[in-house]
PDB file of N, CA and C in Angstrom:
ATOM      1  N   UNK A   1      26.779 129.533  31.263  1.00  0.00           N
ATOM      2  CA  UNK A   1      26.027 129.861  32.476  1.00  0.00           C
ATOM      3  C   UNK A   1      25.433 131.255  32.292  1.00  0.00           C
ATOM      4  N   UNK A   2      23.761 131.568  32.859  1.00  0.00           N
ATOM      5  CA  UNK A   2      23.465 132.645  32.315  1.00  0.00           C
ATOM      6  C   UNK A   2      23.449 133.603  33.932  1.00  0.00           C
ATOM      7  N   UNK A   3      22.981 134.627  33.938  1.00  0.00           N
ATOM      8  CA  UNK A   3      23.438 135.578  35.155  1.00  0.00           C
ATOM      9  C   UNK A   3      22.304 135.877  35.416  1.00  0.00           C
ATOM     10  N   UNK A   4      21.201 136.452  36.332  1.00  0.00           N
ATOM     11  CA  UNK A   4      20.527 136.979  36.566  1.00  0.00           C
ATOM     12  C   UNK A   4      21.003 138.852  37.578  1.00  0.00           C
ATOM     13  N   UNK A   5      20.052 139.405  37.513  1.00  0.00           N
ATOM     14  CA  UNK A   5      20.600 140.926  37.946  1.00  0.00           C
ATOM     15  C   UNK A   5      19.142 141.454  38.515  1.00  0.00           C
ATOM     16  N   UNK A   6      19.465 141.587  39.721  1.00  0.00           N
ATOM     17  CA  UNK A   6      18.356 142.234  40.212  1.00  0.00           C
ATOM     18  C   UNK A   6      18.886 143.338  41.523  1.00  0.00           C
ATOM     19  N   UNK A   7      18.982 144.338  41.161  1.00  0.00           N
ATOM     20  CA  UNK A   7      19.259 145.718  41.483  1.00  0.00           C
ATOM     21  C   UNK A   7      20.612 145.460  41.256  1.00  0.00           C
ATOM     22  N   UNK A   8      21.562 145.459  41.999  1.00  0.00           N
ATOM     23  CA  UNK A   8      23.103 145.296  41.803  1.00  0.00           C
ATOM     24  C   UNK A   8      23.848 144.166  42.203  1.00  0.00           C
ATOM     25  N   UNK A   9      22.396 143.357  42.424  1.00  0.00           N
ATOM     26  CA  UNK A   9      22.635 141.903  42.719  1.00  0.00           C
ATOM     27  C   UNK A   9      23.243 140.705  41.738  1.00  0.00           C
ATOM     28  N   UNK A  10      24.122 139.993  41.245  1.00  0.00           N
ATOM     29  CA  UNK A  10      24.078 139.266  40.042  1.00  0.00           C
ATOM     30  C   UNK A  10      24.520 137.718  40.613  1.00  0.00           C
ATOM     31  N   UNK A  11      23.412 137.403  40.273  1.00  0.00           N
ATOM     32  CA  UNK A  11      23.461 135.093  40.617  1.00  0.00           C
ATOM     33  C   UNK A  11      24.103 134.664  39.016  1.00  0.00           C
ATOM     34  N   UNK A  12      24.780 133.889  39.504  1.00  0.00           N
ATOM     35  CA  UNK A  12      25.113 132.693  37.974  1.00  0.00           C
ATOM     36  C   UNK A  12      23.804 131.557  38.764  1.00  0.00           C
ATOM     37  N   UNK A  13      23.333 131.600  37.455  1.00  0.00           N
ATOM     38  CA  UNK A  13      22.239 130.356  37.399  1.00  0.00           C
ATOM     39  C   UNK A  13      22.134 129.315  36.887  1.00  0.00           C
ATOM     40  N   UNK A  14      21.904 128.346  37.151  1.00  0.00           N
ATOM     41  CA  UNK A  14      21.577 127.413  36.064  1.00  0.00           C
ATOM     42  C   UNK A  14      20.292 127.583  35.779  1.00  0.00           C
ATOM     43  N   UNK A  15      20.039 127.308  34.368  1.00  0.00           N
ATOM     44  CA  UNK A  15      18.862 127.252  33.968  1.00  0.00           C
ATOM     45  C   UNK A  15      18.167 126.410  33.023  1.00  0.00           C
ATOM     46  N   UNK A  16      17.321 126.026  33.760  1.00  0.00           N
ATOM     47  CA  UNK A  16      16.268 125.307  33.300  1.00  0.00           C
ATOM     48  C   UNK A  16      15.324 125.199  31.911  1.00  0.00           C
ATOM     49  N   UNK A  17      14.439 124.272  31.405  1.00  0.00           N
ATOM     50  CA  UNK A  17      13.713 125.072  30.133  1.00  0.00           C
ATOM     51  C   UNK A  17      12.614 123.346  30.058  1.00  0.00           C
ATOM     52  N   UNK A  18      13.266 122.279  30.234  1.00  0.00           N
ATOM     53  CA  UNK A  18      12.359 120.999  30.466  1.00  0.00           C
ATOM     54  C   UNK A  18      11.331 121.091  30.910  1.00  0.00           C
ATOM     55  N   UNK A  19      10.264 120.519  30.629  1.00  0.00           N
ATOM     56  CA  UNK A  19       9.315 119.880  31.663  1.00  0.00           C
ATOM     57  C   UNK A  19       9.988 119.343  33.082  1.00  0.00           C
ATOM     58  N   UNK A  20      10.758 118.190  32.635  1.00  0.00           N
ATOM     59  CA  UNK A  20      11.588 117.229  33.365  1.00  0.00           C
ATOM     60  C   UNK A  20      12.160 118.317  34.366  1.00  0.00           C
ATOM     61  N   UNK A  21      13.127 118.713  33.680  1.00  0.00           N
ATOM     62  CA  UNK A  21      14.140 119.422  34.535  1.00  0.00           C
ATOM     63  C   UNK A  21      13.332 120.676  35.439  1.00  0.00           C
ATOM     64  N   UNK A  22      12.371 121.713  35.355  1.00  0.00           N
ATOM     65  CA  UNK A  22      11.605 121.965  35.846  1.00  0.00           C
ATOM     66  C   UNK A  22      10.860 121.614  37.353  1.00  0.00           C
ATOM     67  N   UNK A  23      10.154 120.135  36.719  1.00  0.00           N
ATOM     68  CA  UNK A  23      10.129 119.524  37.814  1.00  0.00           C
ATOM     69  C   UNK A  23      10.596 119.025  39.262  1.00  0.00           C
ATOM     70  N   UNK A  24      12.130 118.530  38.511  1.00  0.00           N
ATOM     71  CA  UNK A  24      12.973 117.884  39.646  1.00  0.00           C
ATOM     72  C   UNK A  24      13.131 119.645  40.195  1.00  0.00           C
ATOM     73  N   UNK A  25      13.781 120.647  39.734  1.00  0.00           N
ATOM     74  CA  UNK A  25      14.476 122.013  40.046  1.00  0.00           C
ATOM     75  C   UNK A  25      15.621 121.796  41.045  1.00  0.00           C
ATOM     76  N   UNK A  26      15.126 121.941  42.264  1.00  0.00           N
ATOM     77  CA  UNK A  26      16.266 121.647  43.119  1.00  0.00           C
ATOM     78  C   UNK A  26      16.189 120.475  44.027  1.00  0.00           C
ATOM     79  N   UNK A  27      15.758 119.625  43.762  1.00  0.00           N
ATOM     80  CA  UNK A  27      15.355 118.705  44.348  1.00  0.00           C
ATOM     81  C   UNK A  27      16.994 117.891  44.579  1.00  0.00           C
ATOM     82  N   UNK A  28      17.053 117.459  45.756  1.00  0.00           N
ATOM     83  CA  UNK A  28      18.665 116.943  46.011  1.00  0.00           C
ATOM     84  C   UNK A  28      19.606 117.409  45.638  1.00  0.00           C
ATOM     85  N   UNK A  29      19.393 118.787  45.072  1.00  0.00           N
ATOM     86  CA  UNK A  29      20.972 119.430  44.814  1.00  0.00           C
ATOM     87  C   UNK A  29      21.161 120.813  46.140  1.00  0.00           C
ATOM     88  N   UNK A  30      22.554 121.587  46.053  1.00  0.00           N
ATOM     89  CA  UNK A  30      23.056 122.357  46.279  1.00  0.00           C
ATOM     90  C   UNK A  30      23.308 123.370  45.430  1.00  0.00           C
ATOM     91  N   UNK A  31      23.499 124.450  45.945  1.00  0.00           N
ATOM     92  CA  UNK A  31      23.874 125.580  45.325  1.00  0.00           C
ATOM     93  C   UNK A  31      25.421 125.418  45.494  1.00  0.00           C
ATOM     94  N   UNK A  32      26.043 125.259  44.771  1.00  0.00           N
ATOM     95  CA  UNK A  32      27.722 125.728  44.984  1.00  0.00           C
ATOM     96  C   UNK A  32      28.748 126.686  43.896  1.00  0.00           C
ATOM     97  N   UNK A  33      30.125 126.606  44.020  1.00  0.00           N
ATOM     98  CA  UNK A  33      30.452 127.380  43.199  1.00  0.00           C
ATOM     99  C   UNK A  33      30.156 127.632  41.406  1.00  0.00           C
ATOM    100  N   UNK A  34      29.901 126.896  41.239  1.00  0.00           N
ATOM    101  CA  UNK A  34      28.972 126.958  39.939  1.00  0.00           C
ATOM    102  C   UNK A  34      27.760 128.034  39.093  1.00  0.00           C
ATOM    103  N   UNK A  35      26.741 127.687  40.618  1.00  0.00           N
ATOM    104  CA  UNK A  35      25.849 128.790  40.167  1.00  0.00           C
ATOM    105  C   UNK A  35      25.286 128.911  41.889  1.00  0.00           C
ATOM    106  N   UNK A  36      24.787 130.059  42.213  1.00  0.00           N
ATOM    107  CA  UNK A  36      23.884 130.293  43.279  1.00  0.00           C
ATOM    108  C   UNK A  36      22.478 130.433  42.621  1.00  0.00           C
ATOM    109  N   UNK A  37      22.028 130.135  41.765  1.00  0.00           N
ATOM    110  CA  UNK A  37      20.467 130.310  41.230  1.00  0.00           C
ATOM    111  C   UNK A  37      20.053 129.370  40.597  1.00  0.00           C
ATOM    112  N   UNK A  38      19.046 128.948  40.466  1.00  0.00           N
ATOM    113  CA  UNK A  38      17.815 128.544  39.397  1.00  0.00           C
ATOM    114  C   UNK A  38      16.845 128.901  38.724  1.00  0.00           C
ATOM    115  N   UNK A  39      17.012 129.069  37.345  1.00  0.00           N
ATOM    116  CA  UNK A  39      16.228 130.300  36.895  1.00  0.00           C
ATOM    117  C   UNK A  39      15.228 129.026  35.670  1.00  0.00           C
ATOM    118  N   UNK A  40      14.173 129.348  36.318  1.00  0.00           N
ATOM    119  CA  UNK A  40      13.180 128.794  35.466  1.00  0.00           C
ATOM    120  C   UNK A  40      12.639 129.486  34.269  1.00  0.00           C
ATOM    121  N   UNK A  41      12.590 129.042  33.049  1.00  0.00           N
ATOM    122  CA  UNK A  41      11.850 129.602  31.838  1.00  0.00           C
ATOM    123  C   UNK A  41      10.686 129.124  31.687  1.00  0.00           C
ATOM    124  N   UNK A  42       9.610 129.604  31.945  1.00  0.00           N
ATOM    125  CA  UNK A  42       8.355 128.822  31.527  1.00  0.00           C
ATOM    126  C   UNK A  42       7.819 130.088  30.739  1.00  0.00           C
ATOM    127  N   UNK A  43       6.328 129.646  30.276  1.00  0.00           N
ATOM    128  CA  UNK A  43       4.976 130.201  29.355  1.00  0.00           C
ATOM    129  C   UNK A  43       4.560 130.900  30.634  1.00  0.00           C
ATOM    130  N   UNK A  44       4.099 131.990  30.214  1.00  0.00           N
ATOM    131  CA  UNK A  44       3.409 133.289  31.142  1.00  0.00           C
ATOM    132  C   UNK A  44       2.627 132.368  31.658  1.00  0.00           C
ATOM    133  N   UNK A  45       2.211 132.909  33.081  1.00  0.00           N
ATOM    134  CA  UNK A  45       0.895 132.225  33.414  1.00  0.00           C
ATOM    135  C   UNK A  45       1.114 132.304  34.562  1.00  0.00           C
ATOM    136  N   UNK A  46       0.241 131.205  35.747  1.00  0.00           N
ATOM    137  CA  UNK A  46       0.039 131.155  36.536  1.00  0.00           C
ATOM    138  C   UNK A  46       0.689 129.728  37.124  1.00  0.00           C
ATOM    139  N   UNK A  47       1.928 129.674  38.000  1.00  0.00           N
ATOM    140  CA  UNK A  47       2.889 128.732  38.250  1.00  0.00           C
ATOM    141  C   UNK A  47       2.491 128.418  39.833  1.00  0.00           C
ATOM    142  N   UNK A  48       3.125 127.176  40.075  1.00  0.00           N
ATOM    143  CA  UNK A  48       3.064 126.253  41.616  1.00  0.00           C
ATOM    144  C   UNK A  48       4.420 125.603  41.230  1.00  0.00           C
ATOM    145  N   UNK A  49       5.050 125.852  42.423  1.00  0.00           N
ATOM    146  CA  UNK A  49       6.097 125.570  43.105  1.00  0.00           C
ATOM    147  C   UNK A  49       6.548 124.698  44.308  1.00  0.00           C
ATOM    148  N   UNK A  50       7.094 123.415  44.633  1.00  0.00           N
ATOM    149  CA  UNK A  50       7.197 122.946  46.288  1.00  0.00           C
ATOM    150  C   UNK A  50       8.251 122.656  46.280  1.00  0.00           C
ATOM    151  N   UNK A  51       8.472 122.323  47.257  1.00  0.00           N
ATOM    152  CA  UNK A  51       9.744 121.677  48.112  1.00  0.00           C
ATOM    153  C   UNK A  51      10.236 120.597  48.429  1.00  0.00           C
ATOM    154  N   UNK A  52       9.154 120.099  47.861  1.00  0.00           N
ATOM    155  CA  UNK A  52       9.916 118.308  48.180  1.00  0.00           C
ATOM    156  C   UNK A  52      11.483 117.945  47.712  1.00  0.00           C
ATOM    157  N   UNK A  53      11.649 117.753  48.686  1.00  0.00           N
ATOM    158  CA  UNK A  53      12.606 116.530  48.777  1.00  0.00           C
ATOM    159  C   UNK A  53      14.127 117.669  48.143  1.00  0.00           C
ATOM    160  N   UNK A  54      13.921 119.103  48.093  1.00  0.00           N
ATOM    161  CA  UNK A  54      15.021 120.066  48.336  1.00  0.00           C
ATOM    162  C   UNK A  54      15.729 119.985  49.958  1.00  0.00           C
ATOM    163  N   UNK A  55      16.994 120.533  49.801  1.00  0.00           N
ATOM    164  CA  UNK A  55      17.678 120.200  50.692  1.00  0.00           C
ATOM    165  C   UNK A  55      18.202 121.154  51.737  1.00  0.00           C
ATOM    166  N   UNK A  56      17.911 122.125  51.148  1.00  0.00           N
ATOM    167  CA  UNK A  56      18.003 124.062  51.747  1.00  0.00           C
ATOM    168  C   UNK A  56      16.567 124.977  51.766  1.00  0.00           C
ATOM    169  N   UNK A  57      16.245 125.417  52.412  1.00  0.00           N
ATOM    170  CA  UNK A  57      15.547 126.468  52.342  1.00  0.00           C
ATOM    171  C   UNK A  57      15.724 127.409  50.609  1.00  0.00           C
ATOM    172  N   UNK A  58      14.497 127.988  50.525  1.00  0.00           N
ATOM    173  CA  UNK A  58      14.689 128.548  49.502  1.00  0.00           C
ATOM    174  C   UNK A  58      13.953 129.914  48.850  1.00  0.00           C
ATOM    175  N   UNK A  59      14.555 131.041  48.602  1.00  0.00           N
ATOM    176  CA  UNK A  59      13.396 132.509  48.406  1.00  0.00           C
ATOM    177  C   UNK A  59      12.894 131.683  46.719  1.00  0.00           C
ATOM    178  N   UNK A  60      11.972 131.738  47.005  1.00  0.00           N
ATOM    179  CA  UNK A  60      11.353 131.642  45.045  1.00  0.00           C
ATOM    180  C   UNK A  60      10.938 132.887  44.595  1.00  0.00           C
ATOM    181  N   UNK A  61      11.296 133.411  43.755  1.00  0.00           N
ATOM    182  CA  UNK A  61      11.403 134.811  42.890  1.00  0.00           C
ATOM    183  C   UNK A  61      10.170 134.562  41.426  1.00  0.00           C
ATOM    184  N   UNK A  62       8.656 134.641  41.676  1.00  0.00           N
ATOM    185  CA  UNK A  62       8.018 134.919  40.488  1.00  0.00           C
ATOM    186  C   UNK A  62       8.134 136.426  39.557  1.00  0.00           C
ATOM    187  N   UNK A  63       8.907 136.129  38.440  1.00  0.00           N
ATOM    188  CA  UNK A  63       9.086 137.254  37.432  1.00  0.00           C
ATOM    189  C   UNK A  63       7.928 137.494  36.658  1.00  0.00           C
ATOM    190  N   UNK A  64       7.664 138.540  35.948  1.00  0.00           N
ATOM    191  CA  UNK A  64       6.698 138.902  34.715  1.00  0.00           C
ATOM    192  C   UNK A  64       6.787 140.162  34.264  1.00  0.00           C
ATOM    193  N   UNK A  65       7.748 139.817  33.447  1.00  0.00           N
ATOM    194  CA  UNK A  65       7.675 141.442  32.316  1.00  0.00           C
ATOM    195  C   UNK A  65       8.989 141.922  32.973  1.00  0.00           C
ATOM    196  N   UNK A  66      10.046 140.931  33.091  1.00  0.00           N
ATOM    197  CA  UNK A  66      11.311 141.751  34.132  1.00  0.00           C
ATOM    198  C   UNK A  66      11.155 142.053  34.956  1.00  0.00           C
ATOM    199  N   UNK A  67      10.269 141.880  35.775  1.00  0.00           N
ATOM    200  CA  UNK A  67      10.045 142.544  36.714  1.00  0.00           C
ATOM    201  C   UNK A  67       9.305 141.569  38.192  1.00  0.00           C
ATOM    202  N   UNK A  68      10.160 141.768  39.153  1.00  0.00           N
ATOM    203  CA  UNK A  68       9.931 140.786  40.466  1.00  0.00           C
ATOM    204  C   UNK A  68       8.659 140.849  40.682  1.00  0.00           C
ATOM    205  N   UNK A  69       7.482 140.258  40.647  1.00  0.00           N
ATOM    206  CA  UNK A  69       5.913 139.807  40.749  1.00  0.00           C
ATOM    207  C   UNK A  69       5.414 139.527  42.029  1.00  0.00           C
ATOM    208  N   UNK A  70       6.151 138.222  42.593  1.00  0.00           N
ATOM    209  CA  UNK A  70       5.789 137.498  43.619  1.00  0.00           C
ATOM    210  C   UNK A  70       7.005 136.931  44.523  1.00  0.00           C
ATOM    211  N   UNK A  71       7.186 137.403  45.960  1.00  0.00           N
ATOM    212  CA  UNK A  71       8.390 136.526  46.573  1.00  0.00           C
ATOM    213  C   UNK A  71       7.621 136.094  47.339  1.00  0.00           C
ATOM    214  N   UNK A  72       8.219 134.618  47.979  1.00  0.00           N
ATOM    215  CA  UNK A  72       7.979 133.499  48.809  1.00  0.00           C
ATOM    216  C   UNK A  72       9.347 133.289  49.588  1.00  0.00           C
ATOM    217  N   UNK A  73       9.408 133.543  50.518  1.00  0.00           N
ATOM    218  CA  UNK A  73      10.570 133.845  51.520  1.00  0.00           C
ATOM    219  C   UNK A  73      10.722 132.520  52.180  1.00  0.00           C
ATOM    220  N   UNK A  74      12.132 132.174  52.585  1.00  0.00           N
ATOM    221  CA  UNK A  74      12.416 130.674  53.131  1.00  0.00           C
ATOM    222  C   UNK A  74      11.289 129.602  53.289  1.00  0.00           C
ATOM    223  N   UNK A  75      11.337 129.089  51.942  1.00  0.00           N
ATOM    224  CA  UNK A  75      10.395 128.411  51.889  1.00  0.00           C
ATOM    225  C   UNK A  75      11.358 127.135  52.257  1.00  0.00           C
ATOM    226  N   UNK A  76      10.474 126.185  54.076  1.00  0.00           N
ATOM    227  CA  UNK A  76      11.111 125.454  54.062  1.00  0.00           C
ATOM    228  C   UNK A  76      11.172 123.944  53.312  1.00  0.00           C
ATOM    229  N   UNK A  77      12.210 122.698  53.101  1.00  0.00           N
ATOM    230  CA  UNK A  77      12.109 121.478  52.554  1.00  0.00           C
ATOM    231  C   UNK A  77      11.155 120.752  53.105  1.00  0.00           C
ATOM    232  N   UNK A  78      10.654 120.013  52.727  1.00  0.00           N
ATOM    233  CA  UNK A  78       9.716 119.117  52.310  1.00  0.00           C
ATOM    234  C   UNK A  78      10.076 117.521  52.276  1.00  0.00           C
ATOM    235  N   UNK A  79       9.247 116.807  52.780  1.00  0.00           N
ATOM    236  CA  UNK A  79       9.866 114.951  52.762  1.00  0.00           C
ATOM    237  C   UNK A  79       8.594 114.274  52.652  1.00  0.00           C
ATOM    238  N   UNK A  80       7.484 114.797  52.670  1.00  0.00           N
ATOM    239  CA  UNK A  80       6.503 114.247  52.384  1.00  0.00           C
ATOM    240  C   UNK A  80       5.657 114.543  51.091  1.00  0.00           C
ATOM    241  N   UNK A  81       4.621 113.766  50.801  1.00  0.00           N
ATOM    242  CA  UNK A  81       4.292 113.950  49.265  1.00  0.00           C
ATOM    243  C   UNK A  81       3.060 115.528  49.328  1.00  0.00           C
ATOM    244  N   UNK A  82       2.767 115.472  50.618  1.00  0.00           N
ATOM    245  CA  UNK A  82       1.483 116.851  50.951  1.00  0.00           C
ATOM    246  C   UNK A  82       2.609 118.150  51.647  1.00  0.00           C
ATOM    247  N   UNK A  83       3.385 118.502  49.987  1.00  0.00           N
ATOM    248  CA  UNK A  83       3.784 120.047  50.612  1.00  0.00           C
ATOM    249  C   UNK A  83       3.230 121.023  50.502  1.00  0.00           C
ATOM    250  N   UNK A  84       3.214 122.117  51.043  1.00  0.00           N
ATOM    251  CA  UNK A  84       2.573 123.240  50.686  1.00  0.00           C
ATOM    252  C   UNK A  84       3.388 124.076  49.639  1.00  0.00           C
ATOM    253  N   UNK A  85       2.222 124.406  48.019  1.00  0.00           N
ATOM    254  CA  UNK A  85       2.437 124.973  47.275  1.00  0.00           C
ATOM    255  C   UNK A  85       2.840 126.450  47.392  1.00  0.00           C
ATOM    256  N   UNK A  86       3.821 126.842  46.677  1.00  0.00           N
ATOM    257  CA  UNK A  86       4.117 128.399  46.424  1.00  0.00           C
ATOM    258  C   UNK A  86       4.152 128.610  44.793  1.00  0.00           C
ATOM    259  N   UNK A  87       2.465 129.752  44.847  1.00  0.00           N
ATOM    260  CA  UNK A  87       2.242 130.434  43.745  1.00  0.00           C
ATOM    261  C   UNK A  87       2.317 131.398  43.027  1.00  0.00           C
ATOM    262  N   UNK A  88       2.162 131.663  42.231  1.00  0.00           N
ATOM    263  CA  UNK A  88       2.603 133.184  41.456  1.00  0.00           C
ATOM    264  C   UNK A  88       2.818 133.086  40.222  1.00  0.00           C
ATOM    265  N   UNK A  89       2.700 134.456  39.550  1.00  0.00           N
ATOM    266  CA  UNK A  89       2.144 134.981  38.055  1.00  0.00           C
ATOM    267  C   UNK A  89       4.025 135.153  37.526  1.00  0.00           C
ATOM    268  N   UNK A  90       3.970 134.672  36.427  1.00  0.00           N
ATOM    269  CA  UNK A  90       4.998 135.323  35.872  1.00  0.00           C
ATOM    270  C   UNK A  90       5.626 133.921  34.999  1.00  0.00           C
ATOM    271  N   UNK A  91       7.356 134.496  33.842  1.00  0.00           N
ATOM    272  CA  UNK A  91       7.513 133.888  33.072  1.00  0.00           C
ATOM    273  C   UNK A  91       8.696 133.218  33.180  1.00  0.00           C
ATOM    274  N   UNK A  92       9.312 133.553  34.504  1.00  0.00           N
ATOM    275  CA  UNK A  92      10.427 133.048  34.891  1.00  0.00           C
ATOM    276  C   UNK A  92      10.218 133.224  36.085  1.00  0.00           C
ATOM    277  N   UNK A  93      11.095 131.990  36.616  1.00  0.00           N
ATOM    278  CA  UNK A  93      11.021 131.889  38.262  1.00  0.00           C
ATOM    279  C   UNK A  93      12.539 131.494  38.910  1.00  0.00           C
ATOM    280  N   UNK A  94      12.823 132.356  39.975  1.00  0.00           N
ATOM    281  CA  UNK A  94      14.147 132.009  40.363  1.00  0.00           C
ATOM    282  C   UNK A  94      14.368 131.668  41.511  1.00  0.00           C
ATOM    283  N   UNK A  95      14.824 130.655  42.030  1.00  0.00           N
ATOM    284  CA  UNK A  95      15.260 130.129  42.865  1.00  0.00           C
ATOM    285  C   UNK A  95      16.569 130.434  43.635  1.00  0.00           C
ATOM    286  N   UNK A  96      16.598 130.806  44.798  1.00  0.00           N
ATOM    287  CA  UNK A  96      17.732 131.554  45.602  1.00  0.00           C
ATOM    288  C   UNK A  96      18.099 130.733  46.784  1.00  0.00           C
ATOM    289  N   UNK A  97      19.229 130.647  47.586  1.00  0.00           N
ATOM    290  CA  UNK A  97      19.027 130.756  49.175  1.00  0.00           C
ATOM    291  C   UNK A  97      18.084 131.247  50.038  1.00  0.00           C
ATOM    292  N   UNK A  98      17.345 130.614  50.685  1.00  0.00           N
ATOM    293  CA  UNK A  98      16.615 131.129  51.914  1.00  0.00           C
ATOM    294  C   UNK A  98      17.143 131.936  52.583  1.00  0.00           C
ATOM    295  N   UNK A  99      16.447 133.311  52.354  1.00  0.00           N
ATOM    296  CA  UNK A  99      17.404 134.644  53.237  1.00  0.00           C
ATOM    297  C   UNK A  99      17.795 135.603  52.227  1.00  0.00           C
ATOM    298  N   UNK A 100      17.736 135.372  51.347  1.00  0.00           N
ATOM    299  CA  UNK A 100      18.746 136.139  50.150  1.00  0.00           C
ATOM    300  C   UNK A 100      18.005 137.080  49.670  1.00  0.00           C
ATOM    301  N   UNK A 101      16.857 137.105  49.475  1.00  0.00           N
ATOM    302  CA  UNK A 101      16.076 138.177  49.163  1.00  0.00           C
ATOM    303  C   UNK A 101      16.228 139.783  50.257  1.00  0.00           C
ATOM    304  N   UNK A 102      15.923 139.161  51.422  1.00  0.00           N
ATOM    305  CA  UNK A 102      16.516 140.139  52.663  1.00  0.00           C
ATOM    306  C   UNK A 102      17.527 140.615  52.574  1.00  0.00           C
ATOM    307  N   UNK A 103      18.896 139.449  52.783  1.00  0.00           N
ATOM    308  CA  UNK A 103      20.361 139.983  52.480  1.00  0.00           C
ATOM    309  C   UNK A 103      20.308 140.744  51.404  1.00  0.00           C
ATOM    310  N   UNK A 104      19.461 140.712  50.525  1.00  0.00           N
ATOM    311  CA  UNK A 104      19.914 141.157  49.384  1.00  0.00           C
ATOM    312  C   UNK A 104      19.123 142.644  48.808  1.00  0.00           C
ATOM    313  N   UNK A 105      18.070 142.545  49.764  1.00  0.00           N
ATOM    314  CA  UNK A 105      16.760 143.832  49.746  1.00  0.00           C
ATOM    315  C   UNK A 105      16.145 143.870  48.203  1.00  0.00           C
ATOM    316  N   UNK A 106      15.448 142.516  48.097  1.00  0.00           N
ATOM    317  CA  UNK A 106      14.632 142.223  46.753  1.00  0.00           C
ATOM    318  C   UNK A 106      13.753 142.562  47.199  1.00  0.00           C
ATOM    319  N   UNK A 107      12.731 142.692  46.409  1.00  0.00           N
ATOM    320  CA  UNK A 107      11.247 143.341  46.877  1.00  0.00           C
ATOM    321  C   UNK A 107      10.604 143.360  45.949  1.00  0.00           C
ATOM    322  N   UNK A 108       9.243 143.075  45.543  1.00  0.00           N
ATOM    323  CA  UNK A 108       8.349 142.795  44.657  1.00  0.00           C
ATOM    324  C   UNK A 108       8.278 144.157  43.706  1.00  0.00           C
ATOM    325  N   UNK A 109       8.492 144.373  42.504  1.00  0.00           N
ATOM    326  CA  UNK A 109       8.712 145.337  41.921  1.00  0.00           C
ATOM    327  C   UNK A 109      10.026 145.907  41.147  1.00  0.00           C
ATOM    328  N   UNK A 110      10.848 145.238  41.708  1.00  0.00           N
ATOM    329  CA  UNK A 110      12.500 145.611  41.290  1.00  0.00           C
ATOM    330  C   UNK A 110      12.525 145.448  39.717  1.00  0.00           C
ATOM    331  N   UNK A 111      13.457 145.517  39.367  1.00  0.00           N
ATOM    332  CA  UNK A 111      13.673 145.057  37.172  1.00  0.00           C
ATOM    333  C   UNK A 111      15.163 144.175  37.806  1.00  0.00           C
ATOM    334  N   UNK A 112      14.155 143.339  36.473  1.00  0.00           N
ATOM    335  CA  UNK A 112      15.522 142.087  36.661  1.00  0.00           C
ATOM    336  C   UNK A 112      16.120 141.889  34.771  1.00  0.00           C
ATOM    337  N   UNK A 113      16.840 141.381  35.169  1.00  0.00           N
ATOM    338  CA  UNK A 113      17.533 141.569  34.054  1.00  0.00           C
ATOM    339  C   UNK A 113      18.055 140.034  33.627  1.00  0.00           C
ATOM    340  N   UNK A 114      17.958 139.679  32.821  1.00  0.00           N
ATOM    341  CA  UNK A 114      19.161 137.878  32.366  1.00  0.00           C
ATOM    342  C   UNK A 114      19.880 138.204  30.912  1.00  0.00           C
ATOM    343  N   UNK A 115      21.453 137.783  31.825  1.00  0.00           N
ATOM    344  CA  UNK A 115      22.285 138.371  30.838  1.00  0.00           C
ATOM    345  C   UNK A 115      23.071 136.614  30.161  1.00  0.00           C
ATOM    346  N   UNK A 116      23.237 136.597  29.211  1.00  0.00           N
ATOM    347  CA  UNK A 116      23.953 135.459  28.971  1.00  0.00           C
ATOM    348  C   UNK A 116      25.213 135.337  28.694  1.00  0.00           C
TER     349      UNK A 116
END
């Protein structure tokens, strides 16, 4: 399980690296004792994100260069096929609790860190 760190914050994540797995992300799962995160690895660029058919609210965290890029704050679930996309630049993307960014005073700019 790898860790993510953003200010003195640290999530166990699962992480991702599929197309596949990518896709689904959190789709019908939970966060539980395992990991509180989802940490996406993709190719730099320009990413879209939804909610379908997730089961919690969720902060999405766009990274680039270590460094927090883009937040999307309780982004709510989704049951239909027309959700609204959440976009942003960067090479990893992390997936949190809805709220957690606040609780947690993330803010676009911070250094993040993934420790394995």
């Amino acid at each position: 399980m790898n860790q993510v760190k953003i200010n003195n914050n640290l999530f166990d994540v699962k992480t991702v690296i599929s197309q596949t797995d990518i896709q689904n992300g959190m789709m019908g799962k939970k966060f539980n004792n395992e990991f509180n995160g989802m940490l996406f690895i993709m190719k730099p660029g320009v990413h879209s994100f939804w909610m379908k058919n997730c089961i919690t609210p969720l902060d999405i965290i766009f990274i680039k260069k270590n460094k927090v890029n883009v937040i999307h704050k309780d982004c709510p679930p989704c049951k239909t096929k027309d959700c609204q996309m959440y976009k942003g630049e960067g090479d990893l993307v992390l997936e949190i609790k809805g709220g957690d960014c606040d609780k947690y005073d993330i803010k676009e700019g911070d250094d993040v860190y993934v420790q394995s």
